[in-house]
PDB file of N, CA and C in Angstrom:
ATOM      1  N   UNK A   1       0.830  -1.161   0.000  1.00  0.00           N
ATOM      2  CA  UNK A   1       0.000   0.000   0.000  1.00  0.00           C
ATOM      3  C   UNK A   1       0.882   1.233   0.000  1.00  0.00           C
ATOM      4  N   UNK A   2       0.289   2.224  -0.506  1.00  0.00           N
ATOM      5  CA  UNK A   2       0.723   3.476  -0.412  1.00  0.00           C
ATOM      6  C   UNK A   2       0.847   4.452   0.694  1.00  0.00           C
ATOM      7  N   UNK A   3       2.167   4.698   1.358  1.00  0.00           N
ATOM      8  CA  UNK A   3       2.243   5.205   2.765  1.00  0.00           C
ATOM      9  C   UNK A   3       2.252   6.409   2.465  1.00  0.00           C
ATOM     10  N   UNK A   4       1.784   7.835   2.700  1.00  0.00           N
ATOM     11  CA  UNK A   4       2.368   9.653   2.658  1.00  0.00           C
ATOM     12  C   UNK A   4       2.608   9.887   4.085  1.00  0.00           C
ATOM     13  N   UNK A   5       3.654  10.629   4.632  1.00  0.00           N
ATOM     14  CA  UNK A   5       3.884  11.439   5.327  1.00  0.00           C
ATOM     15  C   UNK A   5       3.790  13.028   5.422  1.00  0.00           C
ATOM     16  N   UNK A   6       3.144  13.269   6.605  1.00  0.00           N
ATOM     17  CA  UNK A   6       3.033  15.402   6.912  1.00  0.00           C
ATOM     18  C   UNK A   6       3.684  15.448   7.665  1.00  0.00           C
ATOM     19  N   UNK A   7       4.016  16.986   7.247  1.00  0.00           N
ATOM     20  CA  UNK A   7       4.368  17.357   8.412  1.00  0.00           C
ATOM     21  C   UNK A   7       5.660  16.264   9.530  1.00  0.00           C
ATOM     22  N   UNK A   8       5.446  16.645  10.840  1.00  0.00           N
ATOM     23  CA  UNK A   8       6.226  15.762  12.044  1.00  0.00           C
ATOM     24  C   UNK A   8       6.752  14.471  11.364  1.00  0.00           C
ATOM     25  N   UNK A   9       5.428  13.365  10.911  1.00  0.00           N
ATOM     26  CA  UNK A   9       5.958  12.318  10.491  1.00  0.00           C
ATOM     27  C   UNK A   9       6.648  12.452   9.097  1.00  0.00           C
ATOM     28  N   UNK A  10       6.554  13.322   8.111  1.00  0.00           N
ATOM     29  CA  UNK A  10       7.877  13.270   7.297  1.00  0.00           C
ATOM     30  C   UNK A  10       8.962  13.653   7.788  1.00  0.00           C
ATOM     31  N   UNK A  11       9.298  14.524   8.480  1.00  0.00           N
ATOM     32  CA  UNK A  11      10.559  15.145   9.333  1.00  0.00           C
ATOM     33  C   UNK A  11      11.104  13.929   9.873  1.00  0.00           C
ATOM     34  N   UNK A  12      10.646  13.372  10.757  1.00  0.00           N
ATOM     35  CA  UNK A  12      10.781  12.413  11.289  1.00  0.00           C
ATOM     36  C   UNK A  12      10.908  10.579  10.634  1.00  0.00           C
ATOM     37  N   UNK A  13      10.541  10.563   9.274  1.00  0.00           N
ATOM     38  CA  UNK A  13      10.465   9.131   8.642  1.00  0.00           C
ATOM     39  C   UNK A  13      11.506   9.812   7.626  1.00  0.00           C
ATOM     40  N   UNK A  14      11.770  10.715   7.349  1.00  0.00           N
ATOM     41  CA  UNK A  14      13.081  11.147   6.037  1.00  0.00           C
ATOM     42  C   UNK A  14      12.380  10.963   4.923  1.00  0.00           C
ATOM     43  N   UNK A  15      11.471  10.716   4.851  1.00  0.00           N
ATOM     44  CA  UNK A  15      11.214  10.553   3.550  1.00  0.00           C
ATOM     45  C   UNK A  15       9.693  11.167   3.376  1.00  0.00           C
ATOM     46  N   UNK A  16       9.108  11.226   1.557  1.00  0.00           N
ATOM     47  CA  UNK A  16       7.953  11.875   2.361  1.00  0.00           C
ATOM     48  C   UNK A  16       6.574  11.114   1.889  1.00  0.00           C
ATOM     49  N   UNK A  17       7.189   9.754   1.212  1.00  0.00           N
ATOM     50  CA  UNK A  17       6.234   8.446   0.798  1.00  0.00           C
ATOM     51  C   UNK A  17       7.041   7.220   0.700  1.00  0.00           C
ATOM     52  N   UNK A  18       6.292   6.056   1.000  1.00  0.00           N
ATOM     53  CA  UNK A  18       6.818   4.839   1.201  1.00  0.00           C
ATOM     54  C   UNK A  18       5.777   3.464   0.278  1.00  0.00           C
ATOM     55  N   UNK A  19       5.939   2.913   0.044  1.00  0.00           N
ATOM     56  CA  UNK A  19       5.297   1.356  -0.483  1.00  0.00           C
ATOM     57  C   UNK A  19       5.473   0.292   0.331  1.00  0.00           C
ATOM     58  N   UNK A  20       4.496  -0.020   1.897  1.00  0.00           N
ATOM     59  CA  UNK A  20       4.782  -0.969   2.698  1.00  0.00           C
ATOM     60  C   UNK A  20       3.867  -2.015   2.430  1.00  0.00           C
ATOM     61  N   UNK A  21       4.265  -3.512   2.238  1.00  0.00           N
ATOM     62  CA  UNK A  21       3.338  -4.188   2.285  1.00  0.00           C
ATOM     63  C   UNK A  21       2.706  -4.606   3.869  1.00  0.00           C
ATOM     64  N   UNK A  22       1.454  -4.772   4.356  1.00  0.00           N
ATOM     65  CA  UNK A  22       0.689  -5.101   5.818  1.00  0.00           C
ATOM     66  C   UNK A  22      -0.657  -5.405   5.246  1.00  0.00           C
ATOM     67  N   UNK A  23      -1.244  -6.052   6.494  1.00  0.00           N
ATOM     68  CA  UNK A  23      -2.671  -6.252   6.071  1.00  0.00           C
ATOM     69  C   UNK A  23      -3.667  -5.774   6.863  1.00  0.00           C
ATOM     70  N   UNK A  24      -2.746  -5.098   8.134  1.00  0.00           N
ATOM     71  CA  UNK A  24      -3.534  -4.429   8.952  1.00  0.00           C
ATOM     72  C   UNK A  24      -2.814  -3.269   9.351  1.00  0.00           C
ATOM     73  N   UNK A  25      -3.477  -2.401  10.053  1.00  0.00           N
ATOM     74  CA  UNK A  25      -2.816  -1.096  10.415  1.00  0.00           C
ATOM     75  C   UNK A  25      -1.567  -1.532  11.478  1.00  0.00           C
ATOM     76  N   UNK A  26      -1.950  -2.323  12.422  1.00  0.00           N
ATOM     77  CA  UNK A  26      -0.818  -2.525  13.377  1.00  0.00           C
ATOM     78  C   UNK A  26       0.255  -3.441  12.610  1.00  0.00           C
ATOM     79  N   UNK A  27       0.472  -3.914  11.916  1.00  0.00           N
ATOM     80  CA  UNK A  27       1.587  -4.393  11.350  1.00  0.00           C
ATOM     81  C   UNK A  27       2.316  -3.159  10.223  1.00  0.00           C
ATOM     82  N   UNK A  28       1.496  -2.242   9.947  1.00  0.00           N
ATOM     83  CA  UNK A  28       1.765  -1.438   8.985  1.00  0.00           C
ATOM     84  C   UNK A  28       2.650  -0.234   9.934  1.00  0.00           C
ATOM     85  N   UNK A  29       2.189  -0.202  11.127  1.00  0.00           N
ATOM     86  CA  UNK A  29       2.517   0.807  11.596  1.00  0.00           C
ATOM     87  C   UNK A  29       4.340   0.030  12.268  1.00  0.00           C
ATOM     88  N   UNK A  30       4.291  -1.334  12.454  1.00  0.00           N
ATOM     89  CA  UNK A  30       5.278  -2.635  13.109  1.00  0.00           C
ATOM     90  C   UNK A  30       6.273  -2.163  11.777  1.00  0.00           C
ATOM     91  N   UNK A  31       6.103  -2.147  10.658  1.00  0.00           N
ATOM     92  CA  UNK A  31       6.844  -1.898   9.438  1.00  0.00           C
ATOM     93  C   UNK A  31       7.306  -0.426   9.005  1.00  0.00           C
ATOM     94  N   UNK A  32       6.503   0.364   9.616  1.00  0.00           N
ATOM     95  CA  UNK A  32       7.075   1.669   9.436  1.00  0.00           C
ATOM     96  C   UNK A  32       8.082   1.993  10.536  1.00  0.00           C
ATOM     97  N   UNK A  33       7.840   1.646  11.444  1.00  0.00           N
ATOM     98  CA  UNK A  33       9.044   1.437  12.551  1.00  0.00           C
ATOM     99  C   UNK A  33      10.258   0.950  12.336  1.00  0.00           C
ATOM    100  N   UNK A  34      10.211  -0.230  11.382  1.00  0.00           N
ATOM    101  CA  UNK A  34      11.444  -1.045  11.239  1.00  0.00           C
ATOM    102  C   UNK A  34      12.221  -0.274  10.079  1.00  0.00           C
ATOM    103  N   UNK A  35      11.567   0.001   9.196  1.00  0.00           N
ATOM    104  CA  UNK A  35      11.711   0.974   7.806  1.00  0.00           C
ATOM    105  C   UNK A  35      11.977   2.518   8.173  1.00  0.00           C
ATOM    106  N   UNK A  36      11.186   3.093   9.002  1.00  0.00           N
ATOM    107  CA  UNK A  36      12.496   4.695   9.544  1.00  0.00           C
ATOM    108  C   UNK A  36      12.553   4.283  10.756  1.00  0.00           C
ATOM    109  N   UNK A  37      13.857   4.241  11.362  1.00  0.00           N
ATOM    110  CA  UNK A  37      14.320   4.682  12.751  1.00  0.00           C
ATOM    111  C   UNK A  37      13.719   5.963  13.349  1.00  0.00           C
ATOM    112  N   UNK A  38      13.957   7.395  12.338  1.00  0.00           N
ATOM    113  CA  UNK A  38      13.446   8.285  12.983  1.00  0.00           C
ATOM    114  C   UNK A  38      12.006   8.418  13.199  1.00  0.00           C
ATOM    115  N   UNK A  39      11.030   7.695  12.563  1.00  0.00           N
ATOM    116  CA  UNK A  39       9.507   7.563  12.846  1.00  0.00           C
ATOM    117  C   UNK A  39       9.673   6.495  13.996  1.00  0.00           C
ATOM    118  N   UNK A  40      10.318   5.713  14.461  1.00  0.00           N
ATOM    119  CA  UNK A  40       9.907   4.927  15.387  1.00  0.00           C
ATOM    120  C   UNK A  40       9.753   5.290  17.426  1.00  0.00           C
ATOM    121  N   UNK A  41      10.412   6.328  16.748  1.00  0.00           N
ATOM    122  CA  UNK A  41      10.414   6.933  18.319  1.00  0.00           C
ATOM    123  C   UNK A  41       9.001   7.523  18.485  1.00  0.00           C
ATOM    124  N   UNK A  42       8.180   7.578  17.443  1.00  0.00           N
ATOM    125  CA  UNK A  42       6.732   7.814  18.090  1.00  0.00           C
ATOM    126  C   UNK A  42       5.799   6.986  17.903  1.00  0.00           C
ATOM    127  N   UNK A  43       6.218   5.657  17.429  1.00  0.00           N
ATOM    128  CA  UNK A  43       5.233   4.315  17.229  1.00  0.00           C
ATOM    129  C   UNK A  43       5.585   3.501  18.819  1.00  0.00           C
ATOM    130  N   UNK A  44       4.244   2.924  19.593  1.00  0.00           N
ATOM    131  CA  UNK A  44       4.238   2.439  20.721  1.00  0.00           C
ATOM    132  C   UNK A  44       3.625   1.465  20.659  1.00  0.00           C
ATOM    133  N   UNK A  45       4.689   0.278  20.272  1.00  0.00           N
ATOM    134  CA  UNK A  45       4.430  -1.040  20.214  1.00  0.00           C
ATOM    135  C   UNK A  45       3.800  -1.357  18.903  1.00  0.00           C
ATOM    136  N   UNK A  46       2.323  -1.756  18.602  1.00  0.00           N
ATOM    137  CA  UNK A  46       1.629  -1.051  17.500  1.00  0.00           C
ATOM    138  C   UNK A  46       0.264  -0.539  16.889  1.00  0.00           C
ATOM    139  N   UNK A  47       1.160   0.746  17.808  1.00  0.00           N
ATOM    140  CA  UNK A  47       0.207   2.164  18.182  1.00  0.00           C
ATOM    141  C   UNK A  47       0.928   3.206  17.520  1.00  0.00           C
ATOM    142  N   UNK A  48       0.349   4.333  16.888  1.00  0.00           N
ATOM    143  CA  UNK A  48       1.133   5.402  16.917  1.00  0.00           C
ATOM    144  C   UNK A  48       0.744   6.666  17.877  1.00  0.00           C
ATOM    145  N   UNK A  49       1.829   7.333  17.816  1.00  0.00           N
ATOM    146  CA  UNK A  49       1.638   8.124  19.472  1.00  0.00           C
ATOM    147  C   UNK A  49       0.869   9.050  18.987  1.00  0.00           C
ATOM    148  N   UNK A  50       0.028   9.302  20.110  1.00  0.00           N
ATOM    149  CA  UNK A  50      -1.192  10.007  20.334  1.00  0.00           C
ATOM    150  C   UNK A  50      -0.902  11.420  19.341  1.00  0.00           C
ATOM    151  N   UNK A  51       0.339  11.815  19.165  1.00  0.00           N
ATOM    152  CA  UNK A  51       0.765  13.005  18.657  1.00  0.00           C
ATOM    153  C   UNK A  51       0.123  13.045  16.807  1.00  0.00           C
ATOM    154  N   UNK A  52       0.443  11.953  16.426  1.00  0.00           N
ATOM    155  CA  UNK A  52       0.412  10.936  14.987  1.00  0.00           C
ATOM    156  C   UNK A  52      -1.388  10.647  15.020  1.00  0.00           C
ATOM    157  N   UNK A  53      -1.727  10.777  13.712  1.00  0.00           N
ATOM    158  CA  UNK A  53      -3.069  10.291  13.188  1.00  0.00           C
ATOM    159  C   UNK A  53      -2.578   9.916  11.803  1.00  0.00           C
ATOM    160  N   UNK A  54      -3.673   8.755  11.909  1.00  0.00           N
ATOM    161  CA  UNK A  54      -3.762   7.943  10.147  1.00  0.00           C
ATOM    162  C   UNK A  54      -4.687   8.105   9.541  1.00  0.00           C
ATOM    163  N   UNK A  55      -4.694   8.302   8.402  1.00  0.00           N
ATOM    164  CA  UNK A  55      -6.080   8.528   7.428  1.00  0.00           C
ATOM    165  C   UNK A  55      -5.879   7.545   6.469  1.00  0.00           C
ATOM    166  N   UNK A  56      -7.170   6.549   6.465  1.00  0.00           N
ATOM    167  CA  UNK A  56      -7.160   5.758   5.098  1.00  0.00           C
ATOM    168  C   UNK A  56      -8.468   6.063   4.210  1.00  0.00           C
ATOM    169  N   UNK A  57      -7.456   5.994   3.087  1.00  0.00           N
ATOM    170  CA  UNK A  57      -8.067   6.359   1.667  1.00  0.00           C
ATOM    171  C   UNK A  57      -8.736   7.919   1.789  1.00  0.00           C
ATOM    172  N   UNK A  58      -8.429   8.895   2.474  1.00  0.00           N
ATOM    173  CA  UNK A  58      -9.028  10.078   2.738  1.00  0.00           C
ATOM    174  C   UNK A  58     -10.121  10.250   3.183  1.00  0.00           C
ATOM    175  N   UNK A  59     -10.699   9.112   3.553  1.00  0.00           N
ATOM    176  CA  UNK A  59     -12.261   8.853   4.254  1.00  0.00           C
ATOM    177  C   UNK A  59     -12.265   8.856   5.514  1.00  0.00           C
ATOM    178  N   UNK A  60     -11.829   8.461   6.205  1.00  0.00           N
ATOM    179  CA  UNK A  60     -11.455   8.091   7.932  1.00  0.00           C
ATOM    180  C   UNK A  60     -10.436   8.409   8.441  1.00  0.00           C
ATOM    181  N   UNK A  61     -10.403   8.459   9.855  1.00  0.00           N
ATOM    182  CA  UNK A  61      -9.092   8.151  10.581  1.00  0.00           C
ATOM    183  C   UNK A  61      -9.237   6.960  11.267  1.00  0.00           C
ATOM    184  N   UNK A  62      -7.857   6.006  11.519  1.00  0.00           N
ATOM    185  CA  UNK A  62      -8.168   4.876  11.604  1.00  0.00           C
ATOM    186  C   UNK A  62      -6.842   5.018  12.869  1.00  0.00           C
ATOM    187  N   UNK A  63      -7.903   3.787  13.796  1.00  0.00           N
ATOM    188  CA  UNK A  63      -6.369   3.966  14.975  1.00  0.00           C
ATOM    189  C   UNK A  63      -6.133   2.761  15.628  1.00  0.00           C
ATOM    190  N   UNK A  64      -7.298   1.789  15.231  1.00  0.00           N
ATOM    191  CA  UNK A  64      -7.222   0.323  15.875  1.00  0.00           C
ATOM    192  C   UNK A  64      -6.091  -0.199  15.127  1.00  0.00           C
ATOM    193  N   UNK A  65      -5.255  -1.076  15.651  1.00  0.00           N
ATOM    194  CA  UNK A  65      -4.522  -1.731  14.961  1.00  0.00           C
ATOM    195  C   UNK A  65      -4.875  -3.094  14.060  1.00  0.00           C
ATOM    196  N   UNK A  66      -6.160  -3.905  14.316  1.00  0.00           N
ATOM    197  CA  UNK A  66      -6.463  -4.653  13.667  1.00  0.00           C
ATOM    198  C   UNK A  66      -7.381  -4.037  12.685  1.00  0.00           C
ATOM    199  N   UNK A  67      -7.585  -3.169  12.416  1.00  0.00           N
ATOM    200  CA  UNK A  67      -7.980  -2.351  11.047  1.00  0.00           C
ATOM    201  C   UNK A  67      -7.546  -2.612  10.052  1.00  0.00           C
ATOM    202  N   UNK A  68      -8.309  -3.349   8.718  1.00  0.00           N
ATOM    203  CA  UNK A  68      -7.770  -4.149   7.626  1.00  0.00           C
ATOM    204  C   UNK A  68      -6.934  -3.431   6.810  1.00  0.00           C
ATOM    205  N   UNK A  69      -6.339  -3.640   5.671  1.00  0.00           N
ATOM    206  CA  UNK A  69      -5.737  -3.053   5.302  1.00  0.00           C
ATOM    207  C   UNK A  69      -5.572  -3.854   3.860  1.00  0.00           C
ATOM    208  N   UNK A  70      -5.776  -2.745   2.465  1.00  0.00           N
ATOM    209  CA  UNK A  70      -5.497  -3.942   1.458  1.00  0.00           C
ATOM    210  C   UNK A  70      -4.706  -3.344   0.757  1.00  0.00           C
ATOM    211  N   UNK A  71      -3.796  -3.879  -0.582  1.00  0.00           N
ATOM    212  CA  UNK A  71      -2.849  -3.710  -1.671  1.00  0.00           C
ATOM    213  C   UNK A  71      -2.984  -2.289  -1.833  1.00  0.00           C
ATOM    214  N   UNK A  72      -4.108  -1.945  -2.693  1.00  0.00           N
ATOM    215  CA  UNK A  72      -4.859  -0.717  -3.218  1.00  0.00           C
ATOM    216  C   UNK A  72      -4.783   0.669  -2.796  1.00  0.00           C
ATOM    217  N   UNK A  73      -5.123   0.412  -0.546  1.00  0.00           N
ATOM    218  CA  UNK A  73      -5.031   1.232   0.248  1.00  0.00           C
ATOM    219  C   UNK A  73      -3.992   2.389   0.175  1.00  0.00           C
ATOM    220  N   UNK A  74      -4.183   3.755   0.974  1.00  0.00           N
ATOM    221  CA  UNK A  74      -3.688   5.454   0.892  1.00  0.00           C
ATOM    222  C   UNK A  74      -3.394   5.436   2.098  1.00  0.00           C
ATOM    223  N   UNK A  75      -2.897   5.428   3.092  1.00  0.00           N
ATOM    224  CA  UNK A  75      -2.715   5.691   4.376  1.00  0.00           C
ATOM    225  C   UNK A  75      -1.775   7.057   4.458  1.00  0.00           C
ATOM    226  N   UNK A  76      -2.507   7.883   5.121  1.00  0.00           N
ATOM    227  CA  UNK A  76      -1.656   9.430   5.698  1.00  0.00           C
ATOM    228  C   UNK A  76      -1.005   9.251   6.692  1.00  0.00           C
ATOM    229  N   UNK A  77       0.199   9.269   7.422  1.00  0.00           N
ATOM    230  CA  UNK A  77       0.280  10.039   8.827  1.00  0.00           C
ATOM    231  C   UNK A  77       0.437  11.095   8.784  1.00  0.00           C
ATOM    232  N   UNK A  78      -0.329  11.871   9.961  1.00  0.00           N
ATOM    233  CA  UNK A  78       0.125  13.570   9.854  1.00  0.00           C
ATOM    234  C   UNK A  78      -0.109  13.986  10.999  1.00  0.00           C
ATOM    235  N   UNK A  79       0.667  15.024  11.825  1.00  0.00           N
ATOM    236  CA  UNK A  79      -0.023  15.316  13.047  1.00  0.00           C
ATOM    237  C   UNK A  79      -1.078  15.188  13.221  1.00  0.00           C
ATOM    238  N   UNK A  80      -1.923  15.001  14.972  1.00  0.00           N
ATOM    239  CA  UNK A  80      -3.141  14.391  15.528  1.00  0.00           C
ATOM    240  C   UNK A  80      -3.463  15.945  15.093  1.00  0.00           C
ATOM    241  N   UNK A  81      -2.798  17.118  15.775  1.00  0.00           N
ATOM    242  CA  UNK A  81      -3.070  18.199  15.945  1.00  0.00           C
ATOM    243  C   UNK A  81      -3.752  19.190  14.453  1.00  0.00           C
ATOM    244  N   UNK A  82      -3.338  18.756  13.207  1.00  0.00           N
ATOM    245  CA  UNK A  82      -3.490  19.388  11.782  1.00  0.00           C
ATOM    246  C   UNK A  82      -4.871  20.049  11.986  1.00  0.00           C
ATOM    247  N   UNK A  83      -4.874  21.377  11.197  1.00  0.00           N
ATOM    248  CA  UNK A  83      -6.572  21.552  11.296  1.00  0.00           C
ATOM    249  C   UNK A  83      -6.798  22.864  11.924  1.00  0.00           C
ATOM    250  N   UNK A  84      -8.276  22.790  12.077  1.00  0.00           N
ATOM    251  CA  UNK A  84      -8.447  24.273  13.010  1.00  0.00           C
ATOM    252  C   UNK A  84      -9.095  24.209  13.317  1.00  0.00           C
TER     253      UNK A  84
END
């Protein structure tokens, strides 16, 4: 699936898109950890820190870790905080 980073989590992952394969959010998030060092200091276990929000496919925010996940899938991280 298609990973983007904002903001904090691009600063922090070096990069500012990724191609991880997972089938759920908590393994996706287990793989973005292993894949940047500097994003892993805010993934907790597999959680991302309260600071961090995920958006899939631009429809939701998604935060359970057994939250499916397929090939096709858009996943954002971007600050919890973004917005107004």
């Amino acid at each position: 699936m298609h990973v983007e980073f904002l903001g904090v989590s691009r600063e922090r992952a070096g990069v500012a898109e990724l191609h991880v394969e997972a089938d759920t959010l908590g393994r996706l998030v287990a793989a973005l950890a292993a894949q940047t060092p500097g994003l892993a200091e805010l993934i907790v276990v597999d959680r991302l820190h309260p600071s961090l929000a995920a958006n899939l496919n631009g429809d939701r925010f998604i935060s359970d870790p057994a939250t499916p996940l397929g090939d096709d899938d858009r996943v954002l991280i971007l600050s919890a905080d973004v917005g107004g």
